[in-house]
N, C-alpha and C. Protein backbone atom coordinates (compact mmCIF):
# COMPACT_ATOMS: atom_id res chain seq x y z
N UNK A 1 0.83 -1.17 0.00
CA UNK A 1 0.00 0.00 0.00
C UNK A 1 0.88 1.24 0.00
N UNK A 2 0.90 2.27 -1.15
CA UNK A 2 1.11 3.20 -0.93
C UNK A 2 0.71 4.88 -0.69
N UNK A 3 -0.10 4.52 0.28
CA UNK A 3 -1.29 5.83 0.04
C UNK A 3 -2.83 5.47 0.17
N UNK A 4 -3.35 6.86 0.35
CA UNK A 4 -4.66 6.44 1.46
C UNK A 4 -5.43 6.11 -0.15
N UNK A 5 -6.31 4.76 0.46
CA UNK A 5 -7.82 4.37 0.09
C UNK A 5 -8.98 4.87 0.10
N UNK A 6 -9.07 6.04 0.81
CA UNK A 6 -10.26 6.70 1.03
C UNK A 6 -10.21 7.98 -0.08
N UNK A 7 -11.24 8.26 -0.58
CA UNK A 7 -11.34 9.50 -1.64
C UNK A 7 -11.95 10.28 -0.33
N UNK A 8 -11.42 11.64 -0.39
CA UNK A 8 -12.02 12.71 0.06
C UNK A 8 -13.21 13.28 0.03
N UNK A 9 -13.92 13.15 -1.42
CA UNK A 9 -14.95 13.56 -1.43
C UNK A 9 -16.14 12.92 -0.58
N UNK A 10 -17.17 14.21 -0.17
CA UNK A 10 -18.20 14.15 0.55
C UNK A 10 -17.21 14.32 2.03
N UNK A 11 -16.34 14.60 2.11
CA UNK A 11 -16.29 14.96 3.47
C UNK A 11 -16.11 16.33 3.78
N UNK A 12 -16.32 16.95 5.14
CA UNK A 12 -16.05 18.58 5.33
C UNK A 12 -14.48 18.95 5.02
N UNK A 13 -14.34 20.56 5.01
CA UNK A 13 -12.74 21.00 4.90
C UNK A 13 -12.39 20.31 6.16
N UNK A 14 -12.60 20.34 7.36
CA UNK A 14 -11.81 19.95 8.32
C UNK A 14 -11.13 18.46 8.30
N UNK A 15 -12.28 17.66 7.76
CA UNK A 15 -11.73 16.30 7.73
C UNK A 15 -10.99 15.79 6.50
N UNK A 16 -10.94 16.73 5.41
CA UNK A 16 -10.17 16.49 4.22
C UNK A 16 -9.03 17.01 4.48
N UNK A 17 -8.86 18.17 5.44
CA UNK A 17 -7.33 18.54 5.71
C UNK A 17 -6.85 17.29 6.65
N UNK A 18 -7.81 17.23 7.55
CA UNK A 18 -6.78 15.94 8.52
C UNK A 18 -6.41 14.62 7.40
N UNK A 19 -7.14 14.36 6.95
CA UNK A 19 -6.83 13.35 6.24
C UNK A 19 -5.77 13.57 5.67
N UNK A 20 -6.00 14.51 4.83
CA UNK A 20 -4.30 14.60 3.88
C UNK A 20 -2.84 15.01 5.07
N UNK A 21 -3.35 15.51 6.19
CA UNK A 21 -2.36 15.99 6.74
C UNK A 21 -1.92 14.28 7.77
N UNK A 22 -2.83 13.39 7.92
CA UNK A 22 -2.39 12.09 8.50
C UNK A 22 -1.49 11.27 7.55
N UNK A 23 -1.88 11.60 5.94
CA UNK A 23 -1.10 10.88 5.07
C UNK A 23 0.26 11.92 4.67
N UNK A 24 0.38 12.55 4.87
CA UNK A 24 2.16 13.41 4.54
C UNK A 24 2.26 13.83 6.01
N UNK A 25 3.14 13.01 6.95
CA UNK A 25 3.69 13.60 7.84
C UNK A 25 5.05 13.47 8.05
N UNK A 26 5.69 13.14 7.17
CA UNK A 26 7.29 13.79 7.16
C UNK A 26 7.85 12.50 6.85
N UNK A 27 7.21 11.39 7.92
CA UNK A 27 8.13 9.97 8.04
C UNK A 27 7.02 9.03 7.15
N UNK A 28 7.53 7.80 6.47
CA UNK A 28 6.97 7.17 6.36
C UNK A 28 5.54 5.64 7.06
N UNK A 29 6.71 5.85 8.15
CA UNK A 29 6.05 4.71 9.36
C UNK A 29 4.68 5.85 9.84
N UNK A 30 5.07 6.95 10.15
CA UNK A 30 3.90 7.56 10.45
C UNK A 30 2.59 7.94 9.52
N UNK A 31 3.21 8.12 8.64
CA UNK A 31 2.00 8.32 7.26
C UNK A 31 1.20 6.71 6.97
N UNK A 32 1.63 5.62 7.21
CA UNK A 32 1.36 4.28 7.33
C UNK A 32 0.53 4.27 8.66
N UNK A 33 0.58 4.65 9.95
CA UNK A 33 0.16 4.61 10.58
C UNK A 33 -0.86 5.55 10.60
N UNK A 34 -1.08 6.88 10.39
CA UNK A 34 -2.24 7.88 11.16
C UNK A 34 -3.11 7.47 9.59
N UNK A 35 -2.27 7.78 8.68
CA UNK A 35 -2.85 7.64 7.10
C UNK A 35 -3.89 6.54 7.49
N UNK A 36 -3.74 5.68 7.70
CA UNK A 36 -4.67 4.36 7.18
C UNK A 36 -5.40 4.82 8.77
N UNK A 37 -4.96 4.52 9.68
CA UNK A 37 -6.23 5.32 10.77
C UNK A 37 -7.17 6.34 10.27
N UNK A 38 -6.79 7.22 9.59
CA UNK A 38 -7.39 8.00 9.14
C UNK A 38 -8.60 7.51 8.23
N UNK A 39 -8.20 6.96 6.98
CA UNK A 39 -8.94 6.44 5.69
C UNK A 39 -10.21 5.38 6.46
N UNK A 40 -9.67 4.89 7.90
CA UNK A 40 -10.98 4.08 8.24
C UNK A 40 -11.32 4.67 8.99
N UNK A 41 -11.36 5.61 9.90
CA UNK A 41 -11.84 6.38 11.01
C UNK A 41 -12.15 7.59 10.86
N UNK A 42 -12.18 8.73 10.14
CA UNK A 42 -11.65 10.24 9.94
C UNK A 42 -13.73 10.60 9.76
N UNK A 43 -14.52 9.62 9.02
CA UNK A 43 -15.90 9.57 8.71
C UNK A 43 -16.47 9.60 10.53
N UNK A 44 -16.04 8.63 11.28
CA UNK A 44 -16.74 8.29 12.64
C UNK A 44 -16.26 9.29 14.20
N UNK A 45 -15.04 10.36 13.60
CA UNK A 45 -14.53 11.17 14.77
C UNK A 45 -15.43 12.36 14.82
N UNK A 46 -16.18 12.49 16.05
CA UNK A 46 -17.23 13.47 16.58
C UNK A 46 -16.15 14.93 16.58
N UNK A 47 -16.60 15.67 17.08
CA UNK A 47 -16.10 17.36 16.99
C UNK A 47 -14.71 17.30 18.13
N UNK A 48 -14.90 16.60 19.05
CA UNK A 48 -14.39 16.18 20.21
C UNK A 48 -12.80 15.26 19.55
N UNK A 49 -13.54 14.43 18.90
CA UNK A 49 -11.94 13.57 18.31
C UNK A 49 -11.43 14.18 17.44
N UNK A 50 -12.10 15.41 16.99
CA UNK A 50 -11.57 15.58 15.59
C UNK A 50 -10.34 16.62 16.19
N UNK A 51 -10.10 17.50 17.27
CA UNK A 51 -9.74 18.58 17.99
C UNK A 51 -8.68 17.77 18.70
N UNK A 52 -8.33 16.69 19.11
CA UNK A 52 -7.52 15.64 19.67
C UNK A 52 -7.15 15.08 18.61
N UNK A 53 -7.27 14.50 17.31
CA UNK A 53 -6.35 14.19 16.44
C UNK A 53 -5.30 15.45 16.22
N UNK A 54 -6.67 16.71 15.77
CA UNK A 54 -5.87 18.04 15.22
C UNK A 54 -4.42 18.56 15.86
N UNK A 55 -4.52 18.23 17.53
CA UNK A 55 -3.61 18.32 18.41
C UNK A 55 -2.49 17.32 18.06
N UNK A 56 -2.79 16.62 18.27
CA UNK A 56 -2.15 15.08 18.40
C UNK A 56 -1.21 15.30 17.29
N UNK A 57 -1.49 15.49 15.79
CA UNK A 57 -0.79 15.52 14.27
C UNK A 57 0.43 16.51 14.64
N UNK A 58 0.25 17.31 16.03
CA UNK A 58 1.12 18.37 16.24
C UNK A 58 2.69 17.47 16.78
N UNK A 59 2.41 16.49 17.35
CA UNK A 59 3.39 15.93 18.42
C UNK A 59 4.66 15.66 16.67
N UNK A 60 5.66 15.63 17.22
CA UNK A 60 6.75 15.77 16.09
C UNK A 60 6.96 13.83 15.70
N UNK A 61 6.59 13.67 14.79
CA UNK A 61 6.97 12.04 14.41
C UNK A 61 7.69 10.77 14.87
N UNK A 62 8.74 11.33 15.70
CA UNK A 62 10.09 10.47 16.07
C UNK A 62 8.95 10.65 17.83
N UNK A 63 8.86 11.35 18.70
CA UNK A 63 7.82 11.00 19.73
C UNK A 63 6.54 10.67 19.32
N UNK A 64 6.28 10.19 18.58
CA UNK A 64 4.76 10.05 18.34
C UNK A 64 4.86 8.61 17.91
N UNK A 65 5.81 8.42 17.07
CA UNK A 65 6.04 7.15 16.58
C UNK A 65 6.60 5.89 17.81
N UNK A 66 7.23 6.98 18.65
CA UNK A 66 7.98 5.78 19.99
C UNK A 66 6.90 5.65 20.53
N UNK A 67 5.73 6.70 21.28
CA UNK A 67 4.59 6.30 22.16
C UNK A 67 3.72 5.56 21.55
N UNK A 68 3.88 5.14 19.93
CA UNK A 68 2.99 4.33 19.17
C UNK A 68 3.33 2.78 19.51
N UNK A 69 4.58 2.57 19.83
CA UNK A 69 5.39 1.52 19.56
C UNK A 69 5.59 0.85 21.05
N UNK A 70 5.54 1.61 21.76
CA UNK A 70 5.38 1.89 23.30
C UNK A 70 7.04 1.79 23.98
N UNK A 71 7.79 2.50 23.02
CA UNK A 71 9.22 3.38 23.06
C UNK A 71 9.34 4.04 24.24
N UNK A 72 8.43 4.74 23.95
CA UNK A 72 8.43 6.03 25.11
C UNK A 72 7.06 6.41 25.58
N UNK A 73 6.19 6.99 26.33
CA UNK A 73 5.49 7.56 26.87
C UNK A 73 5.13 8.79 26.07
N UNK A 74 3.88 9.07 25.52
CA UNK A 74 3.75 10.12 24.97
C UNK A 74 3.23 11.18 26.18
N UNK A 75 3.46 12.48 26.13
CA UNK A 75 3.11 13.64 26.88
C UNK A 75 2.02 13.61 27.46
N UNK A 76 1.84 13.74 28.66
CA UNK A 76 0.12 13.45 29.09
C UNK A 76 -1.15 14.20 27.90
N UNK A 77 -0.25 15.59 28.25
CA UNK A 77 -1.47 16.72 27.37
C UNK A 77 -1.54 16.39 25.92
N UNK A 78 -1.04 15.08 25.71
CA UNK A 78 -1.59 13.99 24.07
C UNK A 78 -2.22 12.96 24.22
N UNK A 79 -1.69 12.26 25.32
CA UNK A 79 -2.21 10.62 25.52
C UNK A 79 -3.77 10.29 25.96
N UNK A 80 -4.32 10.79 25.18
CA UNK A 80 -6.03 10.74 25.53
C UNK A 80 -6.68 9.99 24.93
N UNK A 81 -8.22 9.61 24.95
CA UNK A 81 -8.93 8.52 24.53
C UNK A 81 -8.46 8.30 22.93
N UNK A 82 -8.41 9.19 22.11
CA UNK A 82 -8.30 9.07 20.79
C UNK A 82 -6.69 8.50 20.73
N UNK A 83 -5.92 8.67 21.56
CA UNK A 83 -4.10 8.29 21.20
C UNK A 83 -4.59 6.65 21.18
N UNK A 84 -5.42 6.67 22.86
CA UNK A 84 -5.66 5.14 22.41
C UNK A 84 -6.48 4.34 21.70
N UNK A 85 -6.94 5.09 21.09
CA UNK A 85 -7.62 4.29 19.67
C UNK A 85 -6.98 4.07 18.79
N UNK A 86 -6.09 5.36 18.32
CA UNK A 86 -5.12 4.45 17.28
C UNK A 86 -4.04 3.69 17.59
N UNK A 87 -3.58 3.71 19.24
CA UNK A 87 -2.42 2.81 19.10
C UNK A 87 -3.46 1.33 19.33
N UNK A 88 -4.57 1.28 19.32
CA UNK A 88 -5.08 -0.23 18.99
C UNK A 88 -5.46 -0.34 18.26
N UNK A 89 -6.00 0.72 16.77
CA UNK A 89 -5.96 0.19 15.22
C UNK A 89 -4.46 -0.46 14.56
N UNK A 90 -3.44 0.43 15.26
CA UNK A 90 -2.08 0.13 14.90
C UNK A 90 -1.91 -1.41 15.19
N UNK A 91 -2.35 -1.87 16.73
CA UNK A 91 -1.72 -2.93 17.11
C UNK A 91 -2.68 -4.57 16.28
N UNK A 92 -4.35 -4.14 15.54
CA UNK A 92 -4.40 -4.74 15.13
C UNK A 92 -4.30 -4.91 13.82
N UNK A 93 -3.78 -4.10 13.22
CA UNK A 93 -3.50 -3.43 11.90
C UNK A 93 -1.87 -4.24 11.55
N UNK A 94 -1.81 -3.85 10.73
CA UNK A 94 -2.49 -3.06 9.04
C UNK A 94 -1.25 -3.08 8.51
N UNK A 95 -0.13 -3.89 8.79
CA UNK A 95 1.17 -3.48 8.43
C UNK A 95 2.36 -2.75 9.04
N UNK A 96 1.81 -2.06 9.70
CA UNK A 96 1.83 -0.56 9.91
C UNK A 96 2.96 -1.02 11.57
C-alpha cells in the first residue's frame, strides 16, 4: 500500500485537511500509521476527536512514533482517549 484508500470527497474541509495531513507527515512509518487510521476512522470522529487528532498531528513524528510503539510515553497533554484508539488500530493493523 502506498497511500490512502479513502477518496475525500463528501467529506467537510476539516476532515479532508486531517486526512491529507495524516497521510504526509514527514516519516513514512507515520504516514502508514495515522494515514490508514485516518482512511478508516476520519468519517466516525465526533467534533471532540476531531480537535484531539488536530492536536495530536502536532506531536513531532520520532515522539509520536515511539509512544505508538510503546518506546516512550507520549506527553500526558496527548495521551487521551483518541491516542488510544489508534495505538489499537495500529496494534491490530495493518502493516503498519
Amino acid at each position: 500500500m502506498t497511500g490512502s484508500t479513502r477518496s475525500s470527497g463528501g467529506l467537510d474541509d476539516r476532515r479532508k485537511r486531517l486526512l491529507f495531513r495524516c497521510w504526509h507527515r514527514g516519516t513514512r512509518e507515520m504516514d502508514l500509521i495515522l494515514g490508514r487510521f485516518a482512511d478508516a476512522e476520519i468519517t466516525h470522529l465526533d467534533d471532540l476527536e476531531l480537535a484531539e487528532l488536530e492536536r495530536l498531528i502536532e506531536v513531532p513524528d520520532p515522539d509520536l512514533y515511539a509512544a505508538l510503539t510503546g518506546d516512550k510515553p507520549l506527553a500526558p497533554e496527548y495521551a487521551g482517549p483518541l491516542f488510544e484508539h489508534i495505538k489499537a488500530f495500529r496494534a491490530v493493523d495493518h502493516e503498519a
